[in-house]
Protein backbone atom coordinates (compact mmCIF):
# COMPACT_ATOMS: atom_id res chain seq x y z
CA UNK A 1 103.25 77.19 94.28
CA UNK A 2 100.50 80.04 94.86
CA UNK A 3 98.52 79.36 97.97
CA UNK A 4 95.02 80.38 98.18
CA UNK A 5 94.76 81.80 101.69
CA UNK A 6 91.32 81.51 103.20
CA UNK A 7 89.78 82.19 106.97
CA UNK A 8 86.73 80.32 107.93
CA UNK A 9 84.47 81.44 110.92
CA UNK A 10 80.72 80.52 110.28
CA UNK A 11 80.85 80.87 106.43
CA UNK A 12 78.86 77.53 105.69
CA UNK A 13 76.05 78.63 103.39
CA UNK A 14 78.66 80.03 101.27
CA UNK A 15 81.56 77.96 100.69
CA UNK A 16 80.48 74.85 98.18
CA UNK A 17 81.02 78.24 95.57
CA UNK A 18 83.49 79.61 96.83
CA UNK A 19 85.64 76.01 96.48
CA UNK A 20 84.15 75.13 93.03
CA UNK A 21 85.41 78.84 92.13
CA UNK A 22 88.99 77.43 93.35
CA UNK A 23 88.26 74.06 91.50
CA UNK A 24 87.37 76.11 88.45
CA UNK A 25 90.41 78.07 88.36
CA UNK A 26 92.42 77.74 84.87
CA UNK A 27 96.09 78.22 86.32
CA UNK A 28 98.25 75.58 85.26
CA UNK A 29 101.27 76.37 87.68
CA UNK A 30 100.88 74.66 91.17
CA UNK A 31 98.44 75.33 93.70
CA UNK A 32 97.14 74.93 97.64
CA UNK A 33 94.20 76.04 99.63
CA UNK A 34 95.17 77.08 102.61
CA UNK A 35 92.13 76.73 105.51
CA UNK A 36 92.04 78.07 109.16
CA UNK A 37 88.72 77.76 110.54
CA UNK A 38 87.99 80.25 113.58
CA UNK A 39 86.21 78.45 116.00
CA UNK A 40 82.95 78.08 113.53
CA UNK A 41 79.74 76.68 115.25
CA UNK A 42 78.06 75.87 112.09
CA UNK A 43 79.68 73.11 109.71
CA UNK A 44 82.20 74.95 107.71
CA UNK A 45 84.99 72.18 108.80
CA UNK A 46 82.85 69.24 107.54
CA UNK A 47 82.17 71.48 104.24
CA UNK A 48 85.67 71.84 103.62
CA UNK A 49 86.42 68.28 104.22
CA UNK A 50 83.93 67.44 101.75
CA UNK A 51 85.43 69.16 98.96
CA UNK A 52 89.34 68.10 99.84
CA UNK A 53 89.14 64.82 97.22
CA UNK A 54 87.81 66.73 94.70
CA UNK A 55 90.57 69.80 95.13
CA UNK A 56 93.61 66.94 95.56
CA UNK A 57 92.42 65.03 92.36
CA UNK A 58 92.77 68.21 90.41
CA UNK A 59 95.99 69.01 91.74
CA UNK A 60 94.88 71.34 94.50
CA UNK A 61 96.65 70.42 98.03
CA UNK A 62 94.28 71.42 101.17
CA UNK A 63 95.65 72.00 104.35
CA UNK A 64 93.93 72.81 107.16
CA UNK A 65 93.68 73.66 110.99
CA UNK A 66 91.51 75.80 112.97
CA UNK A 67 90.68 76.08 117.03
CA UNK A 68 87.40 75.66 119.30
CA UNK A 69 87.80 78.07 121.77
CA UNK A 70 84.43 79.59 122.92
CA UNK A 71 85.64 82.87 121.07
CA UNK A 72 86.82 84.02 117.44
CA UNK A 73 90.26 85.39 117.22
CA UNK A 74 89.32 87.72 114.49
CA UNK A 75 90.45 87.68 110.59
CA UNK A 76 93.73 88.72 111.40
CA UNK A 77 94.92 86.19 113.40
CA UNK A 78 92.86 83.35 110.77
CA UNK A 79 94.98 85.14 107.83
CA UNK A 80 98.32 84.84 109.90
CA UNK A 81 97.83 80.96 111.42
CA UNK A 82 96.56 80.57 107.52
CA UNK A 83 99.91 81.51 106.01
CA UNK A 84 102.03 80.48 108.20
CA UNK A 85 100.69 76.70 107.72
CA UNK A 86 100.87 77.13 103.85
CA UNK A 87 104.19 76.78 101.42
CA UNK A 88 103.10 79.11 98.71
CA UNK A 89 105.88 81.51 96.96
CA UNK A 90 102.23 83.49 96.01
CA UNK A 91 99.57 83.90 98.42
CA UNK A 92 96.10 85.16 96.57
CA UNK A 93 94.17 86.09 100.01
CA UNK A 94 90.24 84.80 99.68
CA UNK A 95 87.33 85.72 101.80
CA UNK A 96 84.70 82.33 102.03
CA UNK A 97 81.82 84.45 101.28
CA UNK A 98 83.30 85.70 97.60
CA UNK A 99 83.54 83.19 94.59
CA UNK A 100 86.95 83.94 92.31
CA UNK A 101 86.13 83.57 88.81
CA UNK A 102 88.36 81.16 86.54
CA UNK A 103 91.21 83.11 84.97
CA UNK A 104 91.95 85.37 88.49
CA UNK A 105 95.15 82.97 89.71
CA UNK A 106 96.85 83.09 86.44
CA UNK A 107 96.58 86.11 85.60
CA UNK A 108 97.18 88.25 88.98
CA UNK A 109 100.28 85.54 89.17
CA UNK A 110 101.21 86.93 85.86
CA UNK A 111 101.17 90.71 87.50
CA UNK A 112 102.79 89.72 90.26
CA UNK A 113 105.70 88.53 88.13
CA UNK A 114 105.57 92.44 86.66
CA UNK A 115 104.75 94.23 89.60
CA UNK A 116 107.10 93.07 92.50
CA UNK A 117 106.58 94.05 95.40
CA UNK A 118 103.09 95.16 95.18
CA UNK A 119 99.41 94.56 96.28
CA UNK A 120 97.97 93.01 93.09
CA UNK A 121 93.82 93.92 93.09
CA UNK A 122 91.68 93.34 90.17
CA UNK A 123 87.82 94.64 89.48
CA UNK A 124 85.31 92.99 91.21
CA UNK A 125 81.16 92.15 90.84
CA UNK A 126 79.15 93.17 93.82
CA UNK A 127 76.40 91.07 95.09
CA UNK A 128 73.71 91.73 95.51
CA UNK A 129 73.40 93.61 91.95
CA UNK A 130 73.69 97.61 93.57
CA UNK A 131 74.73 97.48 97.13
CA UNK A 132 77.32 99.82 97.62
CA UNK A 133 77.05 101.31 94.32
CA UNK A 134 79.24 104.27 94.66
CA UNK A 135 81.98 102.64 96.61
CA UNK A 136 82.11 99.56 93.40
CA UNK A 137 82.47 102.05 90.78
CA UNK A 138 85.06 103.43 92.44
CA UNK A 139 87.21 100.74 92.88
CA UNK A 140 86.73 99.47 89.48
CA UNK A 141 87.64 102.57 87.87
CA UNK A 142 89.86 104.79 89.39
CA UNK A 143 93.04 104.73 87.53
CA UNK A 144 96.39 103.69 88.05
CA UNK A 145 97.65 106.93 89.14
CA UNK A 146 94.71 107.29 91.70
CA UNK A 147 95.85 103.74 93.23
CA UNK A 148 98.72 105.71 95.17
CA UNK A 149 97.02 109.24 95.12
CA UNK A 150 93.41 107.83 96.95
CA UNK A 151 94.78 106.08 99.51
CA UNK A 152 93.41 108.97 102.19
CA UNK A 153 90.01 108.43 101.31
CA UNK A 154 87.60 107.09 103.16
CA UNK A 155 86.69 104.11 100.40
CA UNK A 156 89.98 102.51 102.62
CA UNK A 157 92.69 100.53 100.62
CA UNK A 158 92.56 101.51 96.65
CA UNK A 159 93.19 97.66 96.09
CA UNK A 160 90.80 96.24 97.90
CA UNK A 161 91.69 93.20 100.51
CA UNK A 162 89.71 90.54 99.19
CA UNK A 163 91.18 91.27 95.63
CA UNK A 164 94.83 90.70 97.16
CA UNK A 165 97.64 88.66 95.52
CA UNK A 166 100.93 89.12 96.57
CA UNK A 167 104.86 87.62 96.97
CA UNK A 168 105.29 85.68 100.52
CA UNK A 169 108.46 87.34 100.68
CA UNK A 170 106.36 91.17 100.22
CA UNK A 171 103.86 89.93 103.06
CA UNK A 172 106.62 88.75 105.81
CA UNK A 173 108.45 92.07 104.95
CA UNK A 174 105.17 94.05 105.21
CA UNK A 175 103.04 91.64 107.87
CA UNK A 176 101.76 89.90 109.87
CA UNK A 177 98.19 91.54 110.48
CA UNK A 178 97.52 93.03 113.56
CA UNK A 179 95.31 90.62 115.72
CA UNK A 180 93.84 92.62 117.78
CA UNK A 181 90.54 91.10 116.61
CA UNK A 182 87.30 92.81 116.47
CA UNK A 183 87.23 96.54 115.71
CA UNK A 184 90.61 96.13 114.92
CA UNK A 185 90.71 97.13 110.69
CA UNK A 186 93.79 94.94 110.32
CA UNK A 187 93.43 95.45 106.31
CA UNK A 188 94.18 98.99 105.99
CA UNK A 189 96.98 98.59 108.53
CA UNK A 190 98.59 96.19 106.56
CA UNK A 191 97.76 98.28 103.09
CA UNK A 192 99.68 101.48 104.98
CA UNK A 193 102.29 99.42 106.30
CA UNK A 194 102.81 98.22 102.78
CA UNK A 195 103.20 101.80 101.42
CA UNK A 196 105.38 102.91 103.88
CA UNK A 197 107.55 100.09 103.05
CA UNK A 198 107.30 101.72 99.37
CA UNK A 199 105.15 98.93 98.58
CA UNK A 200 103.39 99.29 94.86
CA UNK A 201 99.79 98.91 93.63
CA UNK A 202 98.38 97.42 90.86
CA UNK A 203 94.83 95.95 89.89
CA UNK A 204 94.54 93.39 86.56
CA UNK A 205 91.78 95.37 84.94
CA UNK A 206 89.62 92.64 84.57
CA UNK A 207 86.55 91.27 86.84
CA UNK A 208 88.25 88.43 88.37
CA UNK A 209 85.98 88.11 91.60
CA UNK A 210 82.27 88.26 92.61
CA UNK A 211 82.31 90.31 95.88
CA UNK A 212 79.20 89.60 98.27
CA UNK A 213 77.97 92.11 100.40
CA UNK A 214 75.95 91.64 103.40
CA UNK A 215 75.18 92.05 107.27
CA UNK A 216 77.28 89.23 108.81
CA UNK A 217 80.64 90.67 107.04
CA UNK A 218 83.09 91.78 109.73
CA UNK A 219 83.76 94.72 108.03
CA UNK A 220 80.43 95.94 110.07
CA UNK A 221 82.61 95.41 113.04
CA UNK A 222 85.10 98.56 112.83
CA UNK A 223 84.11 102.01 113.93
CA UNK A 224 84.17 104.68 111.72
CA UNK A 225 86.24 106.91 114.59
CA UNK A 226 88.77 104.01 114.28
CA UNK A 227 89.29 104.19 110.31
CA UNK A 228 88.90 108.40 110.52
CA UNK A 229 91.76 108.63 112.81
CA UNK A 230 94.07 106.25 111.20
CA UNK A 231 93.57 108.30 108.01
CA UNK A 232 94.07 111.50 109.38
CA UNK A 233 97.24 110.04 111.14
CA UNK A 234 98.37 108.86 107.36
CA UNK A 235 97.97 111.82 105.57
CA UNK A 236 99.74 113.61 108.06
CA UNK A 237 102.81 111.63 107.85
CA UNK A 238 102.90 110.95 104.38
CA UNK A 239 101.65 114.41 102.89
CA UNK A 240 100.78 117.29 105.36
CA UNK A 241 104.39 116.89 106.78
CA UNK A 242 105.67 117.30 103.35
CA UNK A 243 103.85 120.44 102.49
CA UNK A 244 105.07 123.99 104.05
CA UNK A 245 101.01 124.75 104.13
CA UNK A 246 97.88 123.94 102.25
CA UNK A 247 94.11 124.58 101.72
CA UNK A 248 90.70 122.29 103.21
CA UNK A 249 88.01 121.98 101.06
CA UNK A 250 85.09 122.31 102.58
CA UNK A 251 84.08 125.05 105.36
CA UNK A 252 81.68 122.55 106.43
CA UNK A 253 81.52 119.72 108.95
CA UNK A 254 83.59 117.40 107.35
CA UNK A 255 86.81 120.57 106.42
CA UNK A 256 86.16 121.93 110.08
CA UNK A 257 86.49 117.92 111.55
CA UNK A 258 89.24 117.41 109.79
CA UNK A 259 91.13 120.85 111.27
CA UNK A 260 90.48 119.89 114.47
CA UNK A 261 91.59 116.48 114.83
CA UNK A 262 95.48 117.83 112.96
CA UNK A 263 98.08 118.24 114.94
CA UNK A 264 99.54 121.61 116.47
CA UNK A 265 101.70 121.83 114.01
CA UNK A 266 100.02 120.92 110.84
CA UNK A 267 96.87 123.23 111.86
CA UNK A 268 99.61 125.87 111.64
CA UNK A 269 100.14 125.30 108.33
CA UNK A 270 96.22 125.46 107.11
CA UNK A 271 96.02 129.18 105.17
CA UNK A 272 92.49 129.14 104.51
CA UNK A 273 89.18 126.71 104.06
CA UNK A 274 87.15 127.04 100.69
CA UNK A 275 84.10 126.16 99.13
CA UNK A 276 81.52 127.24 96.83
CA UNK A 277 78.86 128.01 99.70
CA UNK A 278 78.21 131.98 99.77
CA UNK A 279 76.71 131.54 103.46
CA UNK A 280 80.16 130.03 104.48
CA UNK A 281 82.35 132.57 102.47
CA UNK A 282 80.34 135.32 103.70
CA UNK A 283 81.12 134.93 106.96
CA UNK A 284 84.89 135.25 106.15
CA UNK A 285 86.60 133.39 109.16
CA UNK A 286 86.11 130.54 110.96
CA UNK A 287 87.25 130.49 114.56
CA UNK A 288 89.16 127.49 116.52
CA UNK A 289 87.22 127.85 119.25
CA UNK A 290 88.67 124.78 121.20
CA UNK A 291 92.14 126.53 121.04
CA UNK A 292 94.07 127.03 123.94
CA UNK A 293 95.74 129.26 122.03
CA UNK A 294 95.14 133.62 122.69
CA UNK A 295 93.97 134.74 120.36
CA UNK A 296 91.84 132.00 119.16
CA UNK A 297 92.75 131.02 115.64
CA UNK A 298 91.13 132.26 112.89
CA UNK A 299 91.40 130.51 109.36
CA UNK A 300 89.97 132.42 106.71
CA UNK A 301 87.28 130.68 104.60
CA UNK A 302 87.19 131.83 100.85
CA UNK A 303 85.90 131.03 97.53
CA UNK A 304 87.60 127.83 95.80
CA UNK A 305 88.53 130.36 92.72
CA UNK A 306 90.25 132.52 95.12
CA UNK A 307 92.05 130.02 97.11
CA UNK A 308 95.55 128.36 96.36
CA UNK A 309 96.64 125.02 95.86
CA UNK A 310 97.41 122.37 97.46
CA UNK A 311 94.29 121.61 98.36
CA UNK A 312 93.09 118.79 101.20
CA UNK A 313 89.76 118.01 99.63
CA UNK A 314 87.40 117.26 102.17
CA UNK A 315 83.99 116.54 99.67
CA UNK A 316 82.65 113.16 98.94
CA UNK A 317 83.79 112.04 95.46
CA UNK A 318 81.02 111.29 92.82
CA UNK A 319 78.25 113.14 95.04
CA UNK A 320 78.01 116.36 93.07
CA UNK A 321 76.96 115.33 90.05
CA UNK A 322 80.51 116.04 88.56
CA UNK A 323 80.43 119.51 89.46
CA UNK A 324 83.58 118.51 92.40
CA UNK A 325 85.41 117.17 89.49
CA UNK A 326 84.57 119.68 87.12
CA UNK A 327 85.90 122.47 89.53
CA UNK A 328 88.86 121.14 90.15
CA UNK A 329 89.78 120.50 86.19
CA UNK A 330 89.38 123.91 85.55
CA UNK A 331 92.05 125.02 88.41
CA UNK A 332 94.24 122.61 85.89
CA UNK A 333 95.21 120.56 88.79
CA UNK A 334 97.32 117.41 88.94
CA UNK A 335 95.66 115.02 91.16
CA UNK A 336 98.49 113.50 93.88
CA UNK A 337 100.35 116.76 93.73
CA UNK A 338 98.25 120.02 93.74
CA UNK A 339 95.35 118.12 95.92
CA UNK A 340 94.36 114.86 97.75
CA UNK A 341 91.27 113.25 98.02
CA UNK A 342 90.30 112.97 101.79
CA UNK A 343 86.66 111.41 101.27
């Protein structure tokens, strides 16, 4: 059985597609919707309800349960009560504002059987046509390789969470979410958590879901302070702790952020900044001047051609016109090993 796990909280003008998308689906193995409704003041319940005949007649169990409290308990805690109310060996995770397209269940159930213990994603079609263009391309493009190797940036999980399929057995090892509720981004915990469990990645390279962006997504609700220090927390445990010492680039605010919010003992091991600004390089140092160290530190800030690898790359991706990308091509450097994508 794969179990099609799906929060509810105020999601009423969206759902009649996102259950025919379910209805629609062309997976011939068993299958359950899962429904926790989050104390929803608009008629999502009754919506659901409505469709439940037409899911059971084609072979589509619906369970459901939900609370009225006064308060949301956030998408954590929905995901959570919804899987631990469903019987699924598969759970493919679905937000009620996105519509899955007809062949997604079979085949990420397919990958899953491939890829064990692993995140399954698959590309996605943003709506409206455009929003977020930058942040779309990239997560229907970057490679296989860059599934593991861009997990730093600031883009957040490289599969992304309403693109999930996994095992139940992967999630209970891995989970549950955190539900600590708003603010709280209990995705990307779970995608780290998931990685340092030496979870995989994989994404069916096929456009299995229609992705909606817009105000009233909870996304909105985490701070950007939040996500920045979770990621600077990762990398350090999972990369800067592995290197003896390594380069930023980027002299600017983003490198010099970055510096300051290491630890002790991985700003130790930062040799220089670089960058391609002559203003920056000119001035040859850049001084730590919240250090309580004596002397204050001084990191040298040099030329990208004159600095050495491995390189913390502290530039947005896709933002230069390919010039980023071109640079770093011509160093003849392997991405995951020689530098890392922090933005």
């Amino acid at each position: 059985v794969t179990s099609v796990i799906m929060p509810v909280y105020n999601a009423s003008s969206w759902l009649d597609e996102c259950l025919q998308g379910i209805l629609q689906q062309d997976f011939t193995g068993s299958m359950e919707l899962s429904v926790f409704d989050d104390a929803s003041t608009d008629d999502s319940r009754e919506v659901v309800e409505r469709w439940r005949e037409r899911l059971e007649t084609r072979g589509i169990a619906v369970v459901t349960s939900g609370h009225n409290s006064a308060q949301p308990r956030g998408v954590g805690y929905a995901k959570n009560r919804a899987i631990s109310q469903s019987r699924g060996k598969y759970l493919c995770f679905q937000d009620s504002d996105d519509v899955m397209l007809p062949q997604r269940v079979r085949l990420q159930y397919e990958a899953s059987l491939l890829h064990l213990n692993s995140l399954i994603g698959c590309r996605v079609q943003r709506l409206p046509e455009g929003s977020t263009e930058r942040y779309t391309r990239w997560i229907n493009t970057i490679n296989q390789d860059q599934l593991i190797t861009q997990v730093f940036t600031s883009h957040g999980p490289t599969v992304v969470m309403p693109t999930w399929f996994c095992s139940r057995s992967w999630f209970l090892k891995v989970g549950p979410f955190d539900e600590g509720g708003k603010g709280i981004p209990e995705d990307l915990l779970f995608f780290y958590q998931s990685l340092r469990q030496g979870g995989g990645l994989f994404r069916v390279d096929q456009c299995l879901l229609v992705y909606r962006y817009h105000e009233k997504a909870t996304t909105h609700s985490v701070t950007e302070e939040t996500i920045w220090k979770l990621r600077v927390d990762f990398l350090q445990e999972r990369v800067l702790s592995q290197l003896e010492s390594f380069t930023i680039w980027n002299a600017g605010k983003q490198g010099r952020k970055l510096y300051r919010c290491l630890s002790p003992t991985s700003q130790k091991k930062v040799k220089a900044f670089c960058d391609v600004d002559e203003n920056k390089i000119q001035k040859g140092f850049y001084t730590y001047e919240d250090s309580k160290e004596r002397p204050k530190p001084k990191i040298p800030v040099v030329h990208y051609k004159d600095a050495s690898a491995p390189f913390i790359i502290c530039v947005k991706l896709d933002m230069t016109g390919g010039v980023l990308e071109g640079n770093l091509n011509s160093l003849q450097l392997k991405e995951g090993i020689d530098y890392f994508h922090f933005n």
